[in-house]
Protein backbone atom coordinates (compact mmCIF):
# COMPACT_ATOMS: atom_id res chain seq x y z
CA UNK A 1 160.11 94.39 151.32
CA UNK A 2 162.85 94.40 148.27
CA UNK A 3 161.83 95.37 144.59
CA UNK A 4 161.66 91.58 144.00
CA UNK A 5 159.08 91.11 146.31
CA UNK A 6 157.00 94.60 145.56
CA UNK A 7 157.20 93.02 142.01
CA UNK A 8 155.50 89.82 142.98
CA UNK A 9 152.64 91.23 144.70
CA UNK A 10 151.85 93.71 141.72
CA UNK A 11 151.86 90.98 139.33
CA UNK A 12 150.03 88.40 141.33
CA UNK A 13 147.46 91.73 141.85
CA UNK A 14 146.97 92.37 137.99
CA UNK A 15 146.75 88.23 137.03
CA UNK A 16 143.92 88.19 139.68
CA UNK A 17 142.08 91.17 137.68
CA UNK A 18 143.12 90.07 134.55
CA UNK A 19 141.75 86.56 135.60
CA UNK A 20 138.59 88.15 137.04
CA UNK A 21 137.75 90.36 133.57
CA UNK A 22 138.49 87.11 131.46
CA UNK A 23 135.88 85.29 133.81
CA UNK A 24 133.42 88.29 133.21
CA UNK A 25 133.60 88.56 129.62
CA UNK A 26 133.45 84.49 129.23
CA UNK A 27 129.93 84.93 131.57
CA UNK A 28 128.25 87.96 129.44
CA UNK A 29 129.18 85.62 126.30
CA UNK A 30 127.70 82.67 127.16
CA UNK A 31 124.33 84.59 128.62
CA UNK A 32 124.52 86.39 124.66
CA UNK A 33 124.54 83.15 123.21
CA UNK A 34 121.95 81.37 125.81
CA UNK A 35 119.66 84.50 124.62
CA UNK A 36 120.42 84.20 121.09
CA UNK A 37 119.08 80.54 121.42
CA UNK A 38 116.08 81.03 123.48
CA UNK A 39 114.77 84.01 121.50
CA UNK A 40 111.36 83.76 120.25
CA UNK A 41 111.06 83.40 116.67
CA UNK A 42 109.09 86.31 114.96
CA UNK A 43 105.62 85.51 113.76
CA UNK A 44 104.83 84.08 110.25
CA UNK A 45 102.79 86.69 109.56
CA UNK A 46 101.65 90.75 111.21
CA UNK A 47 98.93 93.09 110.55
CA UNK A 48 99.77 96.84 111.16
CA UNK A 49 97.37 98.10 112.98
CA UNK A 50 96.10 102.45 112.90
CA UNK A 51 95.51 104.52 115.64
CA UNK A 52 92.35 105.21 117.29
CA UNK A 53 89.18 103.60 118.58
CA UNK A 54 89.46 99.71 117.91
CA UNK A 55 92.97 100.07 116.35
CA UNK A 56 91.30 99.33 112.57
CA UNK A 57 94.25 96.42 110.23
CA UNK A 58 95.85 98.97 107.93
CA UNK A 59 98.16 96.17 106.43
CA UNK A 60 99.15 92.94 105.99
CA UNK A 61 103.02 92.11 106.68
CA UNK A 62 105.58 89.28 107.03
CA UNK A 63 106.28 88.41 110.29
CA UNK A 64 110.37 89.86 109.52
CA UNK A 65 108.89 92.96 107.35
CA UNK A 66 111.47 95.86 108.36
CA UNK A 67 108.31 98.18 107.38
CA UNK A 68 105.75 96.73 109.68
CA UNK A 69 104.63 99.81 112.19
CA UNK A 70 105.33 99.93 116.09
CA UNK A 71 101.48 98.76 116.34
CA UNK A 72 101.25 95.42 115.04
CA UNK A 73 99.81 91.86 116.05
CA UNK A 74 101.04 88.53 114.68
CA UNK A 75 98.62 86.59 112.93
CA UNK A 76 98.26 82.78 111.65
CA UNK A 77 98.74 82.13 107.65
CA UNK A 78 94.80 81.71 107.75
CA UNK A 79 94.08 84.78 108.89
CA UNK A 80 96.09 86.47 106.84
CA UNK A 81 95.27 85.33 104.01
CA UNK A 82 91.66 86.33 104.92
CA UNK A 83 92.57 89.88 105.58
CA UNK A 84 93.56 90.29 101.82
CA UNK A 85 91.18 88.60 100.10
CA UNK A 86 88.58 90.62 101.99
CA UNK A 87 90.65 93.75 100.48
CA UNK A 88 93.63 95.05 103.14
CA UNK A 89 96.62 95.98 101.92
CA UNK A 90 99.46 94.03 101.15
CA UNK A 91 102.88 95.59 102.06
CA UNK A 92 104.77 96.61 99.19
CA UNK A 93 108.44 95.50 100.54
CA UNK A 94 107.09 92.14 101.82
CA UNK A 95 104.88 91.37 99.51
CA UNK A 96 102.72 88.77 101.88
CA UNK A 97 100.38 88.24 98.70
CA UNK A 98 102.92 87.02 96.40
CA UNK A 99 104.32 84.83 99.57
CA UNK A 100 100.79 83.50 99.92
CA UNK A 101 100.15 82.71 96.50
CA UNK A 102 97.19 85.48 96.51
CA UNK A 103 96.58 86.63 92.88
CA UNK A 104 94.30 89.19 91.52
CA UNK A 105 93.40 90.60 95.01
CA UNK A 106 90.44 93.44 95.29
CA UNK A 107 91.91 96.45 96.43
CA UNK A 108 90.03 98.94 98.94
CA UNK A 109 89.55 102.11 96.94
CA UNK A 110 91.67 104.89 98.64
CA UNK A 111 89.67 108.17 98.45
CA UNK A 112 90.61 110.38 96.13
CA UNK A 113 91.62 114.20 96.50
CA UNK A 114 89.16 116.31 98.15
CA UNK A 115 87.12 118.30 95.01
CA UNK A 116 87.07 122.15 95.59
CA UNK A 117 83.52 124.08 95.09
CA UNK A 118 83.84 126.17 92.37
């Protein structure tokens, strides 16, 4: 074989890869945006939930709420709006109350600091 021919082969060899890694990257794009379609949407609305026995509501969030804890479950607009009237929290970055046209809502009455015996 001449260097003419040795020439050909090596660039027929790197158009097939090149071909090949166009044809992968055009498949992991169009399975990005088929997932960025079909996502879920988020729910309207989440309650943070604590730790322990029966998981108690700690706080009410919006369904997008960057503050909203690992431990969470969506709720319906209903529900949440029950949950603080009947005195949870409302997040303070969120602010579900304001977004649910909730004013003058009862707070629950954190405990205060421990007294000492004298």
């Amino acid at each position: 074989m001449d260097r003419l021919q040795t020439l050909r082969v090596w660039h027929a060899m790197w158009l097939v890869r090149i071909d090949a890694k166009i044809a992968a990257l055009q498949q992991r794009q169009a399975e990005a945006e088929h997932g960025r379609r079909n996502r879920p949407q988020p729910p309207e609305w989440v309650v943070e939930l604590g730790i322990g026995t029966g998981r108690p509501p700690l706080q009410v969030h919006a369904g997008d709420c960057y503050m909203a804890g690992k431990r969470r479950r969506a709720v319906g607009r209903d529900e949440a709006r029950r949950l603080l009237a009947d005195g949870l929290r409302a997040c303070t970055h969120c602010r579900p109350d304001a977004q649910l046209d909730i004013i003058d809502l009862p707070r629950r009455q954190h405990p205060g600091p421990i007294p000492h015996a004298v």
